[in-house]
N, C-alpha and C. Protein backbone atom coordinates (compact mmCIF):
# COMPACT_ATOMS: atom_id res chain seq x y z
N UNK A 1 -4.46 -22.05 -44.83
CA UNK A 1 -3.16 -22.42 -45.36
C UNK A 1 -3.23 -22.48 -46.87
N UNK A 2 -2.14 -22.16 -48.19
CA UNK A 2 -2.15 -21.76 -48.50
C UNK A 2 -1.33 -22.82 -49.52
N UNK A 3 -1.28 -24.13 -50.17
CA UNK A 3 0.19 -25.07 -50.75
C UNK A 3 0.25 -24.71 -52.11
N UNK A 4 2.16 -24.99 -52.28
CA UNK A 4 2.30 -24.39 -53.75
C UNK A 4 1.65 -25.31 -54.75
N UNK A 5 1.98 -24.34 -55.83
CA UNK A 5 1.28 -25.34 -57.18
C UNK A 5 2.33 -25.12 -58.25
N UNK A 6 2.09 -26.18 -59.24
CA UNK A 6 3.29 -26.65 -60.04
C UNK A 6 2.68 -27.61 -61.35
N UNK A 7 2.87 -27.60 -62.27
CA UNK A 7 2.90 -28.54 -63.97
C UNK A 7 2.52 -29.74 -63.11
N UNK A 8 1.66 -30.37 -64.06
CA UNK A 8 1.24 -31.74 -64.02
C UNK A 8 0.77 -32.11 -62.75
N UNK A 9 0.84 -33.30 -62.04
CA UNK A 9 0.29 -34.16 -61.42
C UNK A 9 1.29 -35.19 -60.32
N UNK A 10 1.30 -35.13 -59.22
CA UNK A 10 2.32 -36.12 -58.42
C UNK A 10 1.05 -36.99 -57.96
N UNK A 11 2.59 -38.95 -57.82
CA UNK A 11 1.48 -39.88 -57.37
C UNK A 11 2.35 -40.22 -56.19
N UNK A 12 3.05 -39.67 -55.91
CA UNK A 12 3.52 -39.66 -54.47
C UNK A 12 3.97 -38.32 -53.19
N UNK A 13 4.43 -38.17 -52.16
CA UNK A 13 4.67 -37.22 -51.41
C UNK A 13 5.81 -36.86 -51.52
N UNK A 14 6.21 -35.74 -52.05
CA UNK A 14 7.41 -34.99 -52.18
C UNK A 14 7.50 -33.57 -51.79
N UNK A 15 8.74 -32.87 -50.90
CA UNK A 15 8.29 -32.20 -49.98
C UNK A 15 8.48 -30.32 -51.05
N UNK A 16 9.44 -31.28 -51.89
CA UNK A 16 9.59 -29.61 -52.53
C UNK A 16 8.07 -29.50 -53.69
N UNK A 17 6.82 -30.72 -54.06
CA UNK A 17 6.17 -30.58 -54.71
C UNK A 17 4.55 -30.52 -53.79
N UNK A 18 4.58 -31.13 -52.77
CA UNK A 18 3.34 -31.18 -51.92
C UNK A 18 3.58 -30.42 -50.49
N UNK A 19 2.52 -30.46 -49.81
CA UNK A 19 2.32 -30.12 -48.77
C UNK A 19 1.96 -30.99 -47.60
N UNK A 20 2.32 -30.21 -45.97
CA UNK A 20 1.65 -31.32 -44.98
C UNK A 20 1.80 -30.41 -44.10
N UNK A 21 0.43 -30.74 -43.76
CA UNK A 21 0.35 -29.83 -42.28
C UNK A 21 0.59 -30.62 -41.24
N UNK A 22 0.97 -29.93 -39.64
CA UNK A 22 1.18 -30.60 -38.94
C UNK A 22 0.33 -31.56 -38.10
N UNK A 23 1.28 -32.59 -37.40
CA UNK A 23 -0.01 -33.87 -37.12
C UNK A 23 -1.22 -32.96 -35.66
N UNK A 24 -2.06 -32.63 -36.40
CA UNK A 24 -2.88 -32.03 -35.20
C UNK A 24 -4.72 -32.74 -35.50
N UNK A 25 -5.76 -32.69 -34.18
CA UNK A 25 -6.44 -33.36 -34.25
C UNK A 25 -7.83 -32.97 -35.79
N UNK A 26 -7.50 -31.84 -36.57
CA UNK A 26 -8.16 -31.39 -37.49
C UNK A 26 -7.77 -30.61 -38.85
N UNK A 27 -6.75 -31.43 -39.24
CA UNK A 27 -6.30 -29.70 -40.23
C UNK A 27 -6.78 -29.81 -41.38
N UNK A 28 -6.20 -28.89 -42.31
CA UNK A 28 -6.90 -28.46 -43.18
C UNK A 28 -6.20 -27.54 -43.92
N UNK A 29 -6.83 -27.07 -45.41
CA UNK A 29 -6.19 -26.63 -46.30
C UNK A 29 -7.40 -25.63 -46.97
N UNK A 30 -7.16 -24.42 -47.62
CA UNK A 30 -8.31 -24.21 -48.36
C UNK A 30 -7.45 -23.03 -49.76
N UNK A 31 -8.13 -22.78 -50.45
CA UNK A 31 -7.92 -22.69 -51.77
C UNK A 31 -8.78 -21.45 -51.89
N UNK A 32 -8.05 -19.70 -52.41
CA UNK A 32 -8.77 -18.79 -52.28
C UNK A 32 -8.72 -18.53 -53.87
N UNK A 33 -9.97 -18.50 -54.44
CA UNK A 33 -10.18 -18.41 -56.17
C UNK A 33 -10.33 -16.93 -56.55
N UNK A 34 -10.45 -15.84 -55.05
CA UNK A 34 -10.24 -14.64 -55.45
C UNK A 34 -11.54 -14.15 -56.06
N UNK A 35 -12.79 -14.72 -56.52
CA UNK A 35 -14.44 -14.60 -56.35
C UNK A 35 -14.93 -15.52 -56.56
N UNK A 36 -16.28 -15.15 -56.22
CA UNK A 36 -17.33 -16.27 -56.36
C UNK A 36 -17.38 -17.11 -57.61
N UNK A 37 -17.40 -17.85 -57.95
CA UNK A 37 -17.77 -18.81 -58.72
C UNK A 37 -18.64 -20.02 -58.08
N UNK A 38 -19.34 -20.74 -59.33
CA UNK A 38 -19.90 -21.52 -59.24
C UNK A 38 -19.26 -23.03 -59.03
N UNK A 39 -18.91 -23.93 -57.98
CA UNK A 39 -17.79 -25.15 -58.05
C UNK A 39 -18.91 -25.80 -58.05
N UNK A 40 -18.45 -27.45 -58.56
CA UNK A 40 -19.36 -28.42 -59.38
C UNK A 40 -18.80 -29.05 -58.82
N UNK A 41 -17.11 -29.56 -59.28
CA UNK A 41 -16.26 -30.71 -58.50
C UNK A 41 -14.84 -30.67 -58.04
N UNK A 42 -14.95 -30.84 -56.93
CA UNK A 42 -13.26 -30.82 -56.36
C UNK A 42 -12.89 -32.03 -56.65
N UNK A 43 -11.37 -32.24 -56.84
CA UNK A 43 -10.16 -33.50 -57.19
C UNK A 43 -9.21 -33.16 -56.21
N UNK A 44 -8.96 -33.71 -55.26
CA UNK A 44 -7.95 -34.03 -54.45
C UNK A 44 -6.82 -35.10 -54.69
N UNK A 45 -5.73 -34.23 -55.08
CA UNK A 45 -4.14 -35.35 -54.78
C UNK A 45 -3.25 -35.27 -53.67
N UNK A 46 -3.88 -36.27 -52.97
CA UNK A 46 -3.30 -36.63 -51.80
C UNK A 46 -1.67 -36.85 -51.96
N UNK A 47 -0.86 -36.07 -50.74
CA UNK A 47 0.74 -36.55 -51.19
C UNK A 47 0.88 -37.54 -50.45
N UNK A 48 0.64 -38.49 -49.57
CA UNK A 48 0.62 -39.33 -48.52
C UNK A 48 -0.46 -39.99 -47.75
N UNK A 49 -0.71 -41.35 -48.09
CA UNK A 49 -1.91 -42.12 -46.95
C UNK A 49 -1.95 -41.62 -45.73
N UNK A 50 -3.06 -42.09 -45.37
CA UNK A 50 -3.55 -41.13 -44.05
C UNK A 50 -4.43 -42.03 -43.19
N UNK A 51 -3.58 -42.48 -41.67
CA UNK A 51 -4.31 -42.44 -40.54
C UNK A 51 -4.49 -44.47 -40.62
N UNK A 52 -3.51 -44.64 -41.39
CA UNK A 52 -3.28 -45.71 -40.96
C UNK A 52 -4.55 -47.11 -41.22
N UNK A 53 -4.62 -47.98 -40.61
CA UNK A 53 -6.52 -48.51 -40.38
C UNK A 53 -7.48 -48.25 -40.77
N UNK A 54 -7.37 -46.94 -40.31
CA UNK A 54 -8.72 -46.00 -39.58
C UNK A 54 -9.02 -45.48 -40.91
N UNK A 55 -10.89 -45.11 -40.89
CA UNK A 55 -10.70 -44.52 -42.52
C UNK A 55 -10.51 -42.79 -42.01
N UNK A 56 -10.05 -42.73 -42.97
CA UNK A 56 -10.45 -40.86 -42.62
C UNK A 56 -11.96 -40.29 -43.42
N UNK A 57 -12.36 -38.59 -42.53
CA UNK A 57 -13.33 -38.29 -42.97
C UNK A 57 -12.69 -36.95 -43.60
N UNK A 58 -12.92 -37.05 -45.03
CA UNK A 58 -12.66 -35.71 -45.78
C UNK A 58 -13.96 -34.84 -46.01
N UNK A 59 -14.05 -33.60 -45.50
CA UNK A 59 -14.99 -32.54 -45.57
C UNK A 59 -14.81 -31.56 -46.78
N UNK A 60 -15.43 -31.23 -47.94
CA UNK A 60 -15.36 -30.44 -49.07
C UNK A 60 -16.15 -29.28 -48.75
N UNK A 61 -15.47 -27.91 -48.19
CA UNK A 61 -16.75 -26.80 -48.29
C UNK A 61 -16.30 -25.83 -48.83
N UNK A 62 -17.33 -25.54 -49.20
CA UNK A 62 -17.40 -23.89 -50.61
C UNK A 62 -18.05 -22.97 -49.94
N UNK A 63 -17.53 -21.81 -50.34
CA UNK A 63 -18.55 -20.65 -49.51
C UNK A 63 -17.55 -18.69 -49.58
N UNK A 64 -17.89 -18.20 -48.66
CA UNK A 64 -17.08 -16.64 -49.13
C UNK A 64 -17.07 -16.34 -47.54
N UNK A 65 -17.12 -17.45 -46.49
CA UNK A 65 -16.66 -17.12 -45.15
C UNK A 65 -14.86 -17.39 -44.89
N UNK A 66 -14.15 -16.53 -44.69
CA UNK A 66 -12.94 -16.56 -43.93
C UNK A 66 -12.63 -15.57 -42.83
N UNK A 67 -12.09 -15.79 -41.81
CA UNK A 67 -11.18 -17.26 -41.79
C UNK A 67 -11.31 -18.37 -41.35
N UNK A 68 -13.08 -18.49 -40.63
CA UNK A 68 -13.92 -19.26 -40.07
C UNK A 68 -14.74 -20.36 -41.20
N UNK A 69 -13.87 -21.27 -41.89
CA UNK A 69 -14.14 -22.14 -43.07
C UNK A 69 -15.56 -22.63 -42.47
N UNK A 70 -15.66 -23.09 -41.50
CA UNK A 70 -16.67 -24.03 -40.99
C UNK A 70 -17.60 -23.34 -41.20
N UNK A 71 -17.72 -22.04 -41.48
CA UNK A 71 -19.36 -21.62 -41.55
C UNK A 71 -20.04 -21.86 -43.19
N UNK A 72 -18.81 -22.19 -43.92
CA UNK A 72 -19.00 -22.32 -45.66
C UNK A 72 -20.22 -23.57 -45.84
N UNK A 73 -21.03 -23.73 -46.79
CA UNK A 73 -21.65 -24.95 -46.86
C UNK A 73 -20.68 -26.04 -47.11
N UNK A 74 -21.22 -27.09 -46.68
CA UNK A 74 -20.73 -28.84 -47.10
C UNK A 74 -20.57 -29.00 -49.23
N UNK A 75 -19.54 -28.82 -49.22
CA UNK A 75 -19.91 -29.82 -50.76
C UNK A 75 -20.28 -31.15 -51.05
N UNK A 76 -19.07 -31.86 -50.01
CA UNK A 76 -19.16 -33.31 -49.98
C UNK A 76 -18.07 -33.82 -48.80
N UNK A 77 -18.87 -34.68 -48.46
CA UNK A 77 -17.60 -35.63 -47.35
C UNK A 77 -17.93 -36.88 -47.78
N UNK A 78 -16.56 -37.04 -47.52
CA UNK A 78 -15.95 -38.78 -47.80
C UNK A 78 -15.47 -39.33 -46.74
N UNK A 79 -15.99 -40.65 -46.34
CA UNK A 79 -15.34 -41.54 -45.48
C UNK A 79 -14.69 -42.59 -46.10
N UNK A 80 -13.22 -43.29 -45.76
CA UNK A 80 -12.58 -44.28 -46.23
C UNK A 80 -11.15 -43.95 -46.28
N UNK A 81 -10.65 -44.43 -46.65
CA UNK A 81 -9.12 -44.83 -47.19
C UNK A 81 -8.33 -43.42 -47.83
N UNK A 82 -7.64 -43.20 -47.20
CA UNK A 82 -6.66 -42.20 -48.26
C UNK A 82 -5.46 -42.67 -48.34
N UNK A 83 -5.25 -42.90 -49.80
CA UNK A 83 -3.80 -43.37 -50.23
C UNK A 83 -2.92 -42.74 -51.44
N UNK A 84 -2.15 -42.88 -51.11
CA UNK A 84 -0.91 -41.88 -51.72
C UNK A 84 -0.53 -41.93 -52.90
N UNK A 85 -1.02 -40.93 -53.45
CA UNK A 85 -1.23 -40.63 -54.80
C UNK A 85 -2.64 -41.25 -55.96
N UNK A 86 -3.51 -41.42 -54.68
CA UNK A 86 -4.56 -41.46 -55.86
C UNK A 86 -6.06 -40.30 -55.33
N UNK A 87 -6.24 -39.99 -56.76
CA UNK A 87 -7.05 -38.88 -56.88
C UNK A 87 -8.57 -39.05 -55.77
N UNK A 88 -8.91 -38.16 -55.17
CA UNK A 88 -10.23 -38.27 -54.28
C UNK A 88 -11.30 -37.41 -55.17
N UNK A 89 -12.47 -37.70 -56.35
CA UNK A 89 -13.06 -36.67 -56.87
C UNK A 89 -14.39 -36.31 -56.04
N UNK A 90 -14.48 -35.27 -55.11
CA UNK A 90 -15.78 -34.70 -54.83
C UNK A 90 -17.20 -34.12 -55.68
N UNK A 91 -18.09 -34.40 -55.91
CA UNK A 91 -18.99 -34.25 -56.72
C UNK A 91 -19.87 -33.01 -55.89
N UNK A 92 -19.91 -31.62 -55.69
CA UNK A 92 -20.70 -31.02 -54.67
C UNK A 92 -22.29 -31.75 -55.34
N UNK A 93 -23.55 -31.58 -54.20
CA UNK A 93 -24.71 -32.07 -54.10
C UNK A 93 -25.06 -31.18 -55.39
N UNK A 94 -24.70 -29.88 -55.77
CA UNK A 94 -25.57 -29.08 -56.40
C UNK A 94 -24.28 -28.21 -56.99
N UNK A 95 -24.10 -27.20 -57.88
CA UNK A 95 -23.18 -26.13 -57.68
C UNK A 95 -23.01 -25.45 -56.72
N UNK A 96 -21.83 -24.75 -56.21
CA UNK A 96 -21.98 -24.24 -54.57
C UNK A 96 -21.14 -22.67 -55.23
N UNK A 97 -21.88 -21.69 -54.85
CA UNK A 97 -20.83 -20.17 -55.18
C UNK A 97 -20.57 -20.12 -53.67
N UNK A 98 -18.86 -19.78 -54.11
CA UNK A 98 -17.73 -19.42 -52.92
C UNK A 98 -16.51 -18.78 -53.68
N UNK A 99 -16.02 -18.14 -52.92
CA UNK A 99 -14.28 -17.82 -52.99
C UNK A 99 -13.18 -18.91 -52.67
N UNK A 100 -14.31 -19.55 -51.71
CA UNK A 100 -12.73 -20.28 -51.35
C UNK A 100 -13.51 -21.57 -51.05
N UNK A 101 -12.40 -22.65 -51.42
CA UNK A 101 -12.66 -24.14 -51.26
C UNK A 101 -11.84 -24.60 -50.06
N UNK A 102 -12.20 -25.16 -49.33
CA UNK A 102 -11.34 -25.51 -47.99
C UNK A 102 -11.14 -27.35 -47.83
N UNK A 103 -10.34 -27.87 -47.73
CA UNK A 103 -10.59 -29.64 -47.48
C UNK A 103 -10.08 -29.34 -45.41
N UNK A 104 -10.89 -29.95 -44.87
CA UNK A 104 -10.86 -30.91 -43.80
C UNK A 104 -10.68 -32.14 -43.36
N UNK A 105 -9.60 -32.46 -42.90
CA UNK A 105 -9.53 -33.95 -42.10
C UNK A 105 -9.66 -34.00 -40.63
N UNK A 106 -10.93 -34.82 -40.70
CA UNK A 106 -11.25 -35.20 -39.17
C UNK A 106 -10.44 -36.77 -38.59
N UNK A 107 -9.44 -36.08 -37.87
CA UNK A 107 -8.35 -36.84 -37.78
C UNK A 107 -7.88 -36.81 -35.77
N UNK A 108 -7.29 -38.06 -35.67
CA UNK A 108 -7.25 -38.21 -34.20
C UNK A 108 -5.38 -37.91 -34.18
N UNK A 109 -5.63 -36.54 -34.49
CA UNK A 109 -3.70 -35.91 -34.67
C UNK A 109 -2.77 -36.57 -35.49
N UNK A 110 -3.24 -36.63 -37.30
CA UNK A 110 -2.55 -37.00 -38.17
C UNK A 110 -2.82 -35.65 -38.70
N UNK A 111 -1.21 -35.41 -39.53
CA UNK A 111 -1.11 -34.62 -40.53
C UNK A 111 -2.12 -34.63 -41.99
N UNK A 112 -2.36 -33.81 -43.00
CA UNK A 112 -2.92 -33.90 -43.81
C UNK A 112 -2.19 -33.07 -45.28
N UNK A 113 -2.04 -34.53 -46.25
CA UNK A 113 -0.69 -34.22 -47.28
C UNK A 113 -1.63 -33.55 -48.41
N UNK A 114 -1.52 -33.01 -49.35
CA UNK A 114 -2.16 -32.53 -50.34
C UNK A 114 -0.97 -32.16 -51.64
N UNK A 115 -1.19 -32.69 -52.71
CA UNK A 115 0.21 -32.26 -54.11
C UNK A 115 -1.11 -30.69 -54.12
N UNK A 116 -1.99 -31.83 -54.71
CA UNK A 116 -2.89 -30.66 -55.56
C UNK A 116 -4.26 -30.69 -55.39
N UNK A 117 -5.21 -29.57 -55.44
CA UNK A 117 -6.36 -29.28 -55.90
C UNK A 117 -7.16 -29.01 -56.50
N UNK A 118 -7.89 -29.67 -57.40
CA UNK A 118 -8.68 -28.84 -58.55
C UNK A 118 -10.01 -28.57 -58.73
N UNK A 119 -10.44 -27.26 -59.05
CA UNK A 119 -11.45 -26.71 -58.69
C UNK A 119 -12.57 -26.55 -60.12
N UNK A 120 -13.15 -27.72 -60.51
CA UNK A 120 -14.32 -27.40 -61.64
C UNK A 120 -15.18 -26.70 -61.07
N UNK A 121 -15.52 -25.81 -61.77
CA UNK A 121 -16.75 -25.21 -62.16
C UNK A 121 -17.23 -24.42 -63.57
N UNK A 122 -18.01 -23.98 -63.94
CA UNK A 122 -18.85 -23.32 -64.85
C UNK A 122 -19.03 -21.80 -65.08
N UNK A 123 -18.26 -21.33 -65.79
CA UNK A 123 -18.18 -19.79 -65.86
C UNK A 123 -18.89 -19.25 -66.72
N UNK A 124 -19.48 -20.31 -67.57
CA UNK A 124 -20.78 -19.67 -68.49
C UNK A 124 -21.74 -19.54 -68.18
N UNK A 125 -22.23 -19.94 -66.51
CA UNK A 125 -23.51 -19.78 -66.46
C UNK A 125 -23.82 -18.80 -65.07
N UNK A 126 -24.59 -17.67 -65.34
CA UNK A 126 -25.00 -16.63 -64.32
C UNK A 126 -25.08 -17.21 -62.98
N UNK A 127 -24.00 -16.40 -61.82
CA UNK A 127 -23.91 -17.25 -60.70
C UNK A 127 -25.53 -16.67 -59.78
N UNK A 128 -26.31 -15.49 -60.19
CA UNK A 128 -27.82 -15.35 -59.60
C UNK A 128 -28.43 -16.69 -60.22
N UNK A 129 -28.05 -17.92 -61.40
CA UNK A 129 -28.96 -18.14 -61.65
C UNK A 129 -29.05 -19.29 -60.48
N UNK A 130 -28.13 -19.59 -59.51
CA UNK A 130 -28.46 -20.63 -58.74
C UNK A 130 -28.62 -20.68 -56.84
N UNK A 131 -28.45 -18.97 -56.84
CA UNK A 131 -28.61 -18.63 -55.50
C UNK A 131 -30.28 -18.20 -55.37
């Protein structure tokens, strides 16, 4: 899936500025950068808390597998709290080269809101030098 993008930054869920997929037991979003690069850190803006209680588990993976995300490496997962409109920053373990960044919520059939995504990485430095 594929959400629009737009100027600045939202700290809440708005439907003509964010996205939401439907309430199903896993969804997900991913982000195609069109080549490899080297990602360092994802920022997630959540458009809407998520799942109530319960914490959620957010999955960060990088990699050049589609449309089968799950085979991409792990950047980072987060367990805890998602709340609406504040930033989630993923730190990958290492730099990760991929095309595409994907977020996962392991979720018991909640939707998953997203404004925005942002994708650091490093374009000055040779992506052989870390494979």
């Amino acid at each position: 899936m594929f959400f629009p993008t737009r100027a600045g930054t939202s700290t809440f869920y708005n439907p003509s500025t964010c996205s939401m997929t439907e309430a199903e037991p896993s969804p997900w979003f991913y982000v195609n950068l069109l080549e490899p690069v080297l990602v360092q850190l994802v920022r997630i803006d959540f458009g809407s808390s998520c799942c109530g209680r319960q914490p959620a588990t957010i999955t960060v993976r990088v990699g050049n597998f589609r449309p089968d995300m799950g085979q991409n490496q792990v950047c980072n997962k987060f367990t805890g709290y998602i709340e609406e409109g504040r930033p989630l920053f993923l730190p990958c373990a290492r730099p990760m080269p991929g095309a595409f960044v994907s977020v996962h919520l392991e979720s018991n059939g909640n939707p998953l809101s997203i404004c925005e995504i942002f994708v650091y990485t490093d374009h000055g430095k040779s992506l052989t030098r870390f494979i």
